[in-house]
C-alpha atoms as a PDB file:
ATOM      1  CA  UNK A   1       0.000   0.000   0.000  1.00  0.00           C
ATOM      2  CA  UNK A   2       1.558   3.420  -0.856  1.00  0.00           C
ATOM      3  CA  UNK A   3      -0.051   6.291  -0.021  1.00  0.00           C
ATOM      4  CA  UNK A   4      -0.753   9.749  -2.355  1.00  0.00           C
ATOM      5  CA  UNK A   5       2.678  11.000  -1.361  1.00  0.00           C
ATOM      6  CA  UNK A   6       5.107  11.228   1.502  1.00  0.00           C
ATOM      7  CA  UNK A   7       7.207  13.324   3.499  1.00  0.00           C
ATOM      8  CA  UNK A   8      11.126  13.741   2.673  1.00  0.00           C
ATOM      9  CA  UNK A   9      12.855  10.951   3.741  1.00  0.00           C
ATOM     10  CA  UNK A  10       9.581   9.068   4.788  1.00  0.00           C
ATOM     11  CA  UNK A  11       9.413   6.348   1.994  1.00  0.00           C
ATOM     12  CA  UNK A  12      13.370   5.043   2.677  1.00  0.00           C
ATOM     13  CA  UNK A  13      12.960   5.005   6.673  1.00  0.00           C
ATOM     14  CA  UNK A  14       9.637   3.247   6.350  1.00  0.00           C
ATOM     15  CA  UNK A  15      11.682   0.498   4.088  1.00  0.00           C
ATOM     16  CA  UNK A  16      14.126   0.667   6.879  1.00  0.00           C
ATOM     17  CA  UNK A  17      12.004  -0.260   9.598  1.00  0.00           C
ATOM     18  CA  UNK A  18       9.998  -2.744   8.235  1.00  0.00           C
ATOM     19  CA  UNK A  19      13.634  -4.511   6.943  1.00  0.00           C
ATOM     20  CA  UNK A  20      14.611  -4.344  11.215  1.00  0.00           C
ATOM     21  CA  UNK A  21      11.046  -5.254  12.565  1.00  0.00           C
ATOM     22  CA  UNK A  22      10.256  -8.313  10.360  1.00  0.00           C
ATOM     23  CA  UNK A  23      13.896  -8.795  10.667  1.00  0.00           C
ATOM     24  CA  UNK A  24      16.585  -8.754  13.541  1.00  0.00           C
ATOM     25  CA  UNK A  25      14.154  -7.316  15.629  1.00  0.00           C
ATOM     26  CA  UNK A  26      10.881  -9.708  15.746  1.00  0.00           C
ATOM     27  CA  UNK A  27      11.859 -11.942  18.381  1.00  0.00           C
ATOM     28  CA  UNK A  28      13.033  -9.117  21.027  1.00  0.00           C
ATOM     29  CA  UNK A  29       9.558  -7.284  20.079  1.00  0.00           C
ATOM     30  CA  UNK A  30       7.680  -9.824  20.374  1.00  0.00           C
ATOM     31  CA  UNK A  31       9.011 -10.958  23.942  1.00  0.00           C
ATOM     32  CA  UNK A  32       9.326  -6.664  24.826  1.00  0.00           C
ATOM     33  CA  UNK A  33       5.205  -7.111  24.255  1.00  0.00           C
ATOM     34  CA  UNK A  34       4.341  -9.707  25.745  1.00  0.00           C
ATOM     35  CA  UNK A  35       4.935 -10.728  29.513  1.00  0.00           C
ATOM     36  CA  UNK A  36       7.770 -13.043  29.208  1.00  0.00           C
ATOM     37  CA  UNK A  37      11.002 -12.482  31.060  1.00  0.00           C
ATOM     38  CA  UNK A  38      13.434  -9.898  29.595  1.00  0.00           C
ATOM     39  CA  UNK A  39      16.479  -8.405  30.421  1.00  0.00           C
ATOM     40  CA  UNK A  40      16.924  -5.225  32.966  1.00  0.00           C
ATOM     41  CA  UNK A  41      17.317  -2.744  30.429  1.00  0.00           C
ATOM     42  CA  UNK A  42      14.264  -4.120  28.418  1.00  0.00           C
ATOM     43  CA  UNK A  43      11.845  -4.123  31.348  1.00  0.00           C
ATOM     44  CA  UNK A  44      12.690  -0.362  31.760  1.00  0.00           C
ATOM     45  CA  UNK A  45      11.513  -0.582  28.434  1.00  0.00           C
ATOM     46  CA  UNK A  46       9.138  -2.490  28.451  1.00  0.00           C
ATOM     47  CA  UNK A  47       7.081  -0.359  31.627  1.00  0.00           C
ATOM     48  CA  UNK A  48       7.827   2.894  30.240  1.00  0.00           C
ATOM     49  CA  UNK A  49       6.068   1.607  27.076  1.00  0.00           C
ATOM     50  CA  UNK A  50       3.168   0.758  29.578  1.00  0.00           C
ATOM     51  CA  UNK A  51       3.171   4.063  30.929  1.00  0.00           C
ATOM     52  CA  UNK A  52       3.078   5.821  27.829  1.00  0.00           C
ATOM     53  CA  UNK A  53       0.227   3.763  26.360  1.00  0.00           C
ATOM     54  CA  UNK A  54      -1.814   4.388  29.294  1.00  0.00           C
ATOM     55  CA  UNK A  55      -1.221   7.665  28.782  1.00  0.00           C
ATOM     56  CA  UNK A  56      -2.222   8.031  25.454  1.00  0.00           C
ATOM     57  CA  UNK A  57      -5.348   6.116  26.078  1.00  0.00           C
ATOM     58  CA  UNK A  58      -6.254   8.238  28.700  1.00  0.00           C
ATOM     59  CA  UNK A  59      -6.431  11.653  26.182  1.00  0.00           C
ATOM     60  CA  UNK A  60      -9.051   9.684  23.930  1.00  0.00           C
ATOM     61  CA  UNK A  61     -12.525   9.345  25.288  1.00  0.00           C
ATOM     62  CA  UNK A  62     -13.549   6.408  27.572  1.00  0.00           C
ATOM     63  CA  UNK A  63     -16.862   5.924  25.083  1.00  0.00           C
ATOM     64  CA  UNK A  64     -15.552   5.108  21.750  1.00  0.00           C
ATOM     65  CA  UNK A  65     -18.387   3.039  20.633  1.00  0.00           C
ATOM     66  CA  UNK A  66     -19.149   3.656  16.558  1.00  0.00           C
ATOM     67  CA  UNK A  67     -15.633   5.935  16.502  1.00  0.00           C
ATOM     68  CA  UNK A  68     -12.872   5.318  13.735  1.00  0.00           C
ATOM     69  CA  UNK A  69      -9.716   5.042  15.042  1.00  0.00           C
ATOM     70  CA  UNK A  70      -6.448   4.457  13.500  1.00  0.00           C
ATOM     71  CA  UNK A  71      -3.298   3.044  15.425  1.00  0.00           C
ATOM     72  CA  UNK A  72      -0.258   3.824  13.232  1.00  0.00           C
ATOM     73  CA  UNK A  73       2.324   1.847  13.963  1.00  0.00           C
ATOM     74  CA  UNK A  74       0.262  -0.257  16.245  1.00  0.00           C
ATOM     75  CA  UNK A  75       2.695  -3.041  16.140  1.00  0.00           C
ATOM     76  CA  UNK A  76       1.567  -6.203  18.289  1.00  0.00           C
ATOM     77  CA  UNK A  77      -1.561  -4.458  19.193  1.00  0.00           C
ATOM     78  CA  UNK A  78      -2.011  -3.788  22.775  1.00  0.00           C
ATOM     79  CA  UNK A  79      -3.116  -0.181  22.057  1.00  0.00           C
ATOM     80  CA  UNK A  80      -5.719  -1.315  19.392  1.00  0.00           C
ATOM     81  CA  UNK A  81      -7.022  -3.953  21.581  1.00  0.00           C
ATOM     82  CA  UNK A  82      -7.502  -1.559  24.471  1.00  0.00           C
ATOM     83  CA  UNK A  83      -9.085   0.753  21.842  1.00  0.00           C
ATOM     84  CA  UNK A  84     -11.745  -1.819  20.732  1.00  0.00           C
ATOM     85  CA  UNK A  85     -12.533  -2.552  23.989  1.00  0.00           C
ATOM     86  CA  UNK A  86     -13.939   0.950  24.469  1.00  0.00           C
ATOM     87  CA  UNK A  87     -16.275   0.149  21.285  1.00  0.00           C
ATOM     88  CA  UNK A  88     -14.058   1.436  19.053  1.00  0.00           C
ATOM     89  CA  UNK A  89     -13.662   0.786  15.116  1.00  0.00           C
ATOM     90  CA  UNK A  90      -9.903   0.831  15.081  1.00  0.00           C
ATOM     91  CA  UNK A  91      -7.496  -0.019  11.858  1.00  0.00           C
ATOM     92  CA  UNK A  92      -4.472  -1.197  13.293  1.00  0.00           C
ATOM     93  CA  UNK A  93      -1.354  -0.823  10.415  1.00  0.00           C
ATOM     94  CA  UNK A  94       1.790  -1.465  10.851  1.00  0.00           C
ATOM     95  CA  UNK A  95       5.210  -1.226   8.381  1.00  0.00           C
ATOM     96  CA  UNK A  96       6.332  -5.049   9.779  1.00  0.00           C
ATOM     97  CA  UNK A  97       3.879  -7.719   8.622  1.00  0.00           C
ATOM     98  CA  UNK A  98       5.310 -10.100  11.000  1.00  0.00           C
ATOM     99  CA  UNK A  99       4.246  -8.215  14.282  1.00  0.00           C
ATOM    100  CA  UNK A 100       0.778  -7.796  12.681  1.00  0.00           C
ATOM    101  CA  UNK A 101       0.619 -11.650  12.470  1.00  0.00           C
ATOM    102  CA  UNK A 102       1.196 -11.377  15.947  1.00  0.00           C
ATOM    103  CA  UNK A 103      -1.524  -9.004  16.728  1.00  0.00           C
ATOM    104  CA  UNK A 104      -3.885 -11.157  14.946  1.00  0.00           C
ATOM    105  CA  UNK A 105      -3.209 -13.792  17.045  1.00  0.00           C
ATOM    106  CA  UNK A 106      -3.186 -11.676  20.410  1.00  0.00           C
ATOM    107  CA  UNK A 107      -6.504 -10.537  19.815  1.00  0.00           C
ATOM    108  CA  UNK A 108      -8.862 -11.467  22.329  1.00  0.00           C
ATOM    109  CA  UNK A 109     -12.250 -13.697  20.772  1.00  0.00           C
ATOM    110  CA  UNK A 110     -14.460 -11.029  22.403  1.00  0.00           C
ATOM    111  CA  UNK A 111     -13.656  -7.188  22.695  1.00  0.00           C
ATOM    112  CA  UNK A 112     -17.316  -5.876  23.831  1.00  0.00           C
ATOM    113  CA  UNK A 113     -18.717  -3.690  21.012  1.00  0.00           C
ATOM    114  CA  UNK A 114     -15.440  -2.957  18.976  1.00  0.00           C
ATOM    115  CA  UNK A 115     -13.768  -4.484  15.889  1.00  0.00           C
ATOM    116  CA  UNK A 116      -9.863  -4.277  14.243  1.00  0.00           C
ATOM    117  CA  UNK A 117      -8.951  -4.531  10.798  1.00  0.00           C
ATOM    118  CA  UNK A 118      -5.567  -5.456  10.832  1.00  0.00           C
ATOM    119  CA  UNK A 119      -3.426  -4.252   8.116  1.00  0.00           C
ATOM    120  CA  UNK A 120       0.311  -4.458   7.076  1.00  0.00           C
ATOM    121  CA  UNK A 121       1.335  -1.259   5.350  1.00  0.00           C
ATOM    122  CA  UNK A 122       1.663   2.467   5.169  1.00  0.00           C
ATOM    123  CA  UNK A 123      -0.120   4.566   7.509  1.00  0.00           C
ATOM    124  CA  UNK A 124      -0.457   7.634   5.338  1.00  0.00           C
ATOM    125  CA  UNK A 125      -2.656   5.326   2.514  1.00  0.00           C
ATOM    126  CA  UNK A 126      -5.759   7.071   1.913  1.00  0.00           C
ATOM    127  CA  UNK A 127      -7.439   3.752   1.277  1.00  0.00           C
ATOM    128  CA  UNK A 128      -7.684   3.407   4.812  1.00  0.00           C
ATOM    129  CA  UNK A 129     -10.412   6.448   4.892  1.00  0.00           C
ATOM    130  CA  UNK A 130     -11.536   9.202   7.535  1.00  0.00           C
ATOM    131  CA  UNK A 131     -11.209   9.082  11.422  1.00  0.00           C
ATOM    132  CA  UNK A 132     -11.873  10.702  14.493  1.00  0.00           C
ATOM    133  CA  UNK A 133      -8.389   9.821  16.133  1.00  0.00           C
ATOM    134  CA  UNK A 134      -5.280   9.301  15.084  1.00  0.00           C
ATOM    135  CA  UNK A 135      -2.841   7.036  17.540  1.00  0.00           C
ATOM    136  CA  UNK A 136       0.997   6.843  16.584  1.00  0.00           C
ATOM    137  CA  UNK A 137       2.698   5.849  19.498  1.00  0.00           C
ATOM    138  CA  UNK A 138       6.198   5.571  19.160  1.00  0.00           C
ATOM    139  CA  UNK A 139       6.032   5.452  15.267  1.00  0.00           C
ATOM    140  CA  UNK A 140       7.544   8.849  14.620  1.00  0.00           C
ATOM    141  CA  UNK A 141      10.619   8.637  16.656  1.00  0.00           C
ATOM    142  CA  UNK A 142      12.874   7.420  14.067  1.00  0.00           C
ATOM    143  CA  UNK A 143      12.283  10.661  11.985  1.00  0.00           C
ATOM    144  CA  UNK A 144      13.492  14.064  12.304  1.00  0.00           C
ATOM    145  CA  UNK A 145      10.971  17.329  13.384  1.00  0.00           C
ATOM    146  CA  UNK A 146      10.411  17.951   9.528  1.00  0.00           C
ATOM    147  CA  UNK A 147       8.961  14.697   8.361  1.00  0.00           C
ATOM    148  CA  UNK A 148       7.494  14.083  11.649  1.00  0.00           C
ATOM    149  CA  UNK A 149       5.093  17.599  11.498  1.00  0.00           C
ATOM    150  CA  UNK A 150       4.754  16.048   7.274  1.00  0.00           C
ATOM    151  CA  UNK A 151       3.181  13.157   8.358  1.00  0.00           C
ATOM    152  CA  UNK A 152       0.752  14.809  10.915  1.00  0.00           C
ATOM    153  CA  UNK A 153      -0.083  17.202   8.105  1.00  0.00           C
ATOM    154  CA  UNK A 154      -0.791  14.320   5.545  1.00  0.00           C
ATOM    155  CA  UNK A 155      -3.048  13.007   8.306  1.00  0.00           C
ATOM    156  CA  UNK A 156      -4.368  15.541   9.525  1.00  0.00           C
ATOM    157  CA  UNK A 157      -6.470  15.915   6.609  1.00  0.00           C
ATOM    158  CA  UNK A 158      -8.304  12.550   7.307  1.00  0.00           C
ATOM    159  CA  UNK A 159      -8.708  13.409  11.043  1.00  0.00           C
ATOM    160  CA  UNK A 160     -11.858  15.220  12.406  1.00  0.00           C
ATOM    161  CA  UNK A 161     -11.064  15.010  16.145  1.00  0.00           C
ATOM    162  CA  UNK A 162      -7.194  14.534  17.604  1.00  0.00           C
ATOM    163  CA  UNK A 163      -3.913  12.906  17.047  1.00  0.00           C
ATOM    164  CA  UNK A 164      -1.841  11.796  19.653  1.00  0.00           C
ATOM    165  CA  UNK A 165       1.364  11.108  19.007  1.00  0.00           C
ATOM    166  CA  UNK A 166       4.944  10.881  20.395  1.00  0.00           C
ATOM    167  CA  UNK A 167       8.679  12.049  19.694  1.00  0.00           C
ATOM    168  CA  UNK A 168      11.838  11.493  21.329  1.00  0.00           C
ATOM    169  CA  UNK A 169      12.657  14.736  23.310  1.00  0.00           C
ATOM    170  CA  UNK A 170      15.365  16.209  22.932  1.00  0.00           C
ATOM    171  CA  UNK A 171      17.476  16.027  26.158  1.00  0.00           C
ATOM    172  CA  UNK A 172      21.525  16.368  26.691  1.00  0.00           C
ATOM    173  CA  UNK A 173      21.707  12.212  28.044  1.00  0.00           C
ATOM    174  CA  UNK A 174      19.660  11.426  24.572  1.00  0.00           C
ATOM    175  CA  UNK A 175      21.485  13.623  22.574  1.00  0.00           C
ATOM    176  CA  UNK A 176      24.749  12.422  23.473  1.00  0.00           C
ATOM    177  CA  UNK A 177      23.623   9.004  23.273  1.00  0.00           C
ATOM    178  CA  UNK A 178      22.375   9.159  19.749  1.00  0.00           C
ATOM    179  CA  UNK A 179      25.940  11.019  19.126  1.00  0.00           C
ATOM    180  CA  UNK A 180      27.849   8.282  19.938  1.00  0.00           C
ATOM    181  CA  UNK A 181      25.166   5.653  19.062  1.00  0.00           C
ATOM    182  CA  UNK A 182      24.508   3.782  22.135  1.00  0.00           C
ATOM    183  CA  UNK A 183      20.642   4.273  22.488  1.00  0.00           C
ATOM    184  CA  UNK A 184      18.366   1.416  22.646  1.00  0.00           C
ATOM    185  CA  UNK A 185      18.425  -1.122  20.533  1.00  0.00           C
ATOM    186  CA  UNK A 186      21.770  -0.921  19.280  1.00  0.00           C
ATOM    187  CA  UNK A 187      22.573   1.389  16.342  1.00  0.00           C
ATOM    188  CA  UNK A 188      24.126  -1.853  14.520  1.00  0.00           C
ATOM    189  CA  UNK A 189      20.956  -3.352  14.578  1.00  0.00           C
ATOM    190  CA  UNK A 190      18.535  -0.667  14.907  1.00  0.00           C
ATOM    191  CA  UNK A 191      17.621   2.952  12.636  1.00  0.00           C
ATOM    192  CA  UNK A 192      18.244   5.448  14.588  1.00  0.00           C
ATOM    193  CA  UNK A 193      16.193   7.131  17.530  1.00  0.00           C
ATOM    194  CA  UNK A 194      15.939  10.976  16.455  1.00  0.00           C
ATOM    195  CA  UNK A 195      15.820  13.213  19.398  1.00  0.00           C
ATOM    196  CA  UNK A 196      13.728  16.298  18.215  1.00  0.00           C
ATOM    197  CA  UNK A 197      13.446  19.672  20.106  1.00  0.00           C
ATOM    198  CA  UNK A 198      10.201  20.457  22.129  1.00  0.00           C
ATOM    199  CA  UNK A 199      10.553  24.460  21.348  1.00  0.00           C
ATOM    200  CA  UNK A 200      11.424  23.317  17.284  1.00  0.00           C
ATOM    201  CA  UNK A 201       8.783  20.919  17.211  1.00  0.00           C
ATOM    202  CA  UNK A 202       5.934  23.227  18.814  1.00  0.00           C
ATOM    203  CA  UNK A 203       6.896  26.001  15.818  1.00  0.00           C
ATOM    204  CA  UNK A 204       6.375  23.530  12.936  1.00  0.00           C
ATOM    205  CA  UNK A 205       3.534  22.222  14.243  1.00  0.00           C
ATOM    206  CA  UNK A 206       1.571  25.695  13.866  1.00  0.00           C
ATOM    207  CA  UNK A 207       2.245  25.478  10.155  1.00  0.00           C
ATOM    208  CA  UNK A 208      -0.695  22.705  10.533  1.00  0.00           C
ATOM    209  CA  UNK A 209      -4.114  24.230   9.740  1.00  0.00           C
ATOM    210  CA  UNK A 210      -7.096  24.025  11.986  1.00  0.00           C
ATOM    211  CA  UNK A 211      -4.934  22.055  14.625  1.00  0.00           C
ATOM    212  CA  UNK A 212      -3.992  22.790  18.010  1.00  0.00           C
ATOM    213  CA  UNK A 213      -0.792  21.821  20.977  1.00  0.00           C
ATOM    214  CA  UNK A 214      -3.039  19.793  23.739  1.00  0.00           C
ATOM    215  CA  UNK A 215      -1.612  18.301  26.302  1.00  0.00           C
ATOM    216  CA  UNK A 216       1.763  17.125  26.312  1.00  0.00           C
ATOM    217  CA  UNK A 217       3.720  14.522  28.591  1.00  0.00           C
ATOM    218  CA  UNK A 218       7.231  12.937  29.133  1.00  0.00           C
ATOM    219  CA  UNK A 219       7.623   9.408  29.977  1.00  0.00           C
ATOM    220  CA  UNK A 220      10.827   8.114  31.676  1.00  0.00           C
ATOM    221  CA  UNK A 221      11.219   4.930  32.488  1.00  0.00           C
ATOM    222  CA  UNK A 222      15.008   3.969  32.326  1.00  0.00           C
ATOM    223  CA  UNK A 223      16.191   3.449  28.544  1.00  0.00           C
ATOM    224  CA  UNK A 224      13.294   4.664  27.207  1.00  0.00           C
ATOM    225  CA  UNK A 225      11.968   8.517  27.438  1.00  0.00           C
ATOM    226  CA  UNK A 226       8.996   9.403  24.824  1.00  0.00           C
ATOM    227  CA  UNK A 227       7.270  12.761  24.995  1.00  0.00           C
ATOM    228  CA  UNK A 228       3.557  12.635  24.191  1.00  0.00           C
ATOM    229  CA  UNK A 229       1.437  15.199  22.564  1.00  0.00           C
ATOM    230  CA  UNK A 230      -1.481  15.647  21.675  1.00  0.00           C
ATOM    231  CA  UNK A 231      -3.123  18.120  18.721  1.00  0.00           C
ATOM    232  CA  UNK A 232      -6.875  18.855  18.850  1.00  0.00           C
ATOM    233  CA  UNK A 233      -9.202  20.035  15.346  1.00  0.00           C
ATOM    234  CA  UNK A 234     -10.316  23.397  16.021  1.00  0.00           C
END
């Protein structure tokens, strides 16, 4: 699935992940999403991830019932699932068609009112249609402040309510860790984590029509830190 057109950048990084996700990464994501035992560093990961999705869940309404939502990047599912279980209508797409396998297995045989339509490929295909809110948690990280505002802006115009999304802030630890490539996973085996700029971000995001900075929120939880935001239709 390729969608109308893409941000700089967008099209080779997407190529990139899905190459490290379906890849030398599928095993370790699998385990970091599921509740089998990991490694120190991972279960840092593994709660802030928690955290964070909590979080994110929390900005969309409790009564979701005959709402679209999309998770982008939704890779094994947990936020889609959650989602559905509110009565939602989510599409759940994800670069890596393996960890969508594994979402369609995960899925629970009853979640209340709700249905997913799984789907391996690009988030910014129009095929997928029109929804209230947009999810992309943790799916932006890997790109710098200019592709990431593209991609809200591409959809943004299929979005009648919010996106939440995160970015990895900008800090002097992160900073210096992407500098000398040390971040988690390893930069042998992993594209990049991009820290972006709060101030940068917030200035590019006004070029975004009809949208408004909500809430915002940084989650720590030892090797991983994620910043939430959230942008609201006017």
């Amino acid at each position: 699935m390729m969608a109308t057109h893409a941000p700089t950048n967008y099209d080779a990084q997407r190529e990139k992940l899905a190459a490290y996700f379906d890849g030398t990464a599928r095993k370790a994501w699998i385990d970091l999403t599921s509740d089998t035992k990991v490694s120190g560093i991972r279960a840092t990961v593994r709660a802030g991830r928690e955290r964070m999705r909590e979080t994110l869940l929390s900005w969309l309404p409790q009564d979701l019932r005959r709402t679209r939502v999309l998770d982008a990047g939704c890779g094994t599912g947990a936020l889609s699932v959650a989602a559905a279980c509110r009565g939602a209508e989510v599409t759940g797409v994800d670069v890596a068609e393996g960890l969508i396998d594994v979402a369609r297995e995960r899925t629970p045989s009853f979640i209340g009112h709700g249905r997913i339509d799984w789907h391996a490929g690009d988030m910014l295909d129009s095929r997928f249609g029109e929804f209230a809110h947009i999810v992309l948690m943790d799916s932006l990280i890997h790109y710098p402040a200019e592709d990431i505002v593209s991609t809200l802006a591409e959809l943004s115009q299929r979005c009648s309510r919010s996106m939440v999304f995160t970015f990895a802030p900008h800090t002097a630890a992160l900073g210096a860790m992407h500098r000398i490539g040390k971040f988690f996973p390893r930069s042998d085996r992993s594209p990049a984590i991009i820290p972006v700029a709060e101030a940068e971000l917030r200035q590019r995001l006004a070029s975004i029509s009809g949208w408004q900075i909500g809430r915002t929120k940084r989650v720590s939880s030892g090797f991983y830190t994620s910043q939430a935001m959230e942008l609201v239709k006017i």
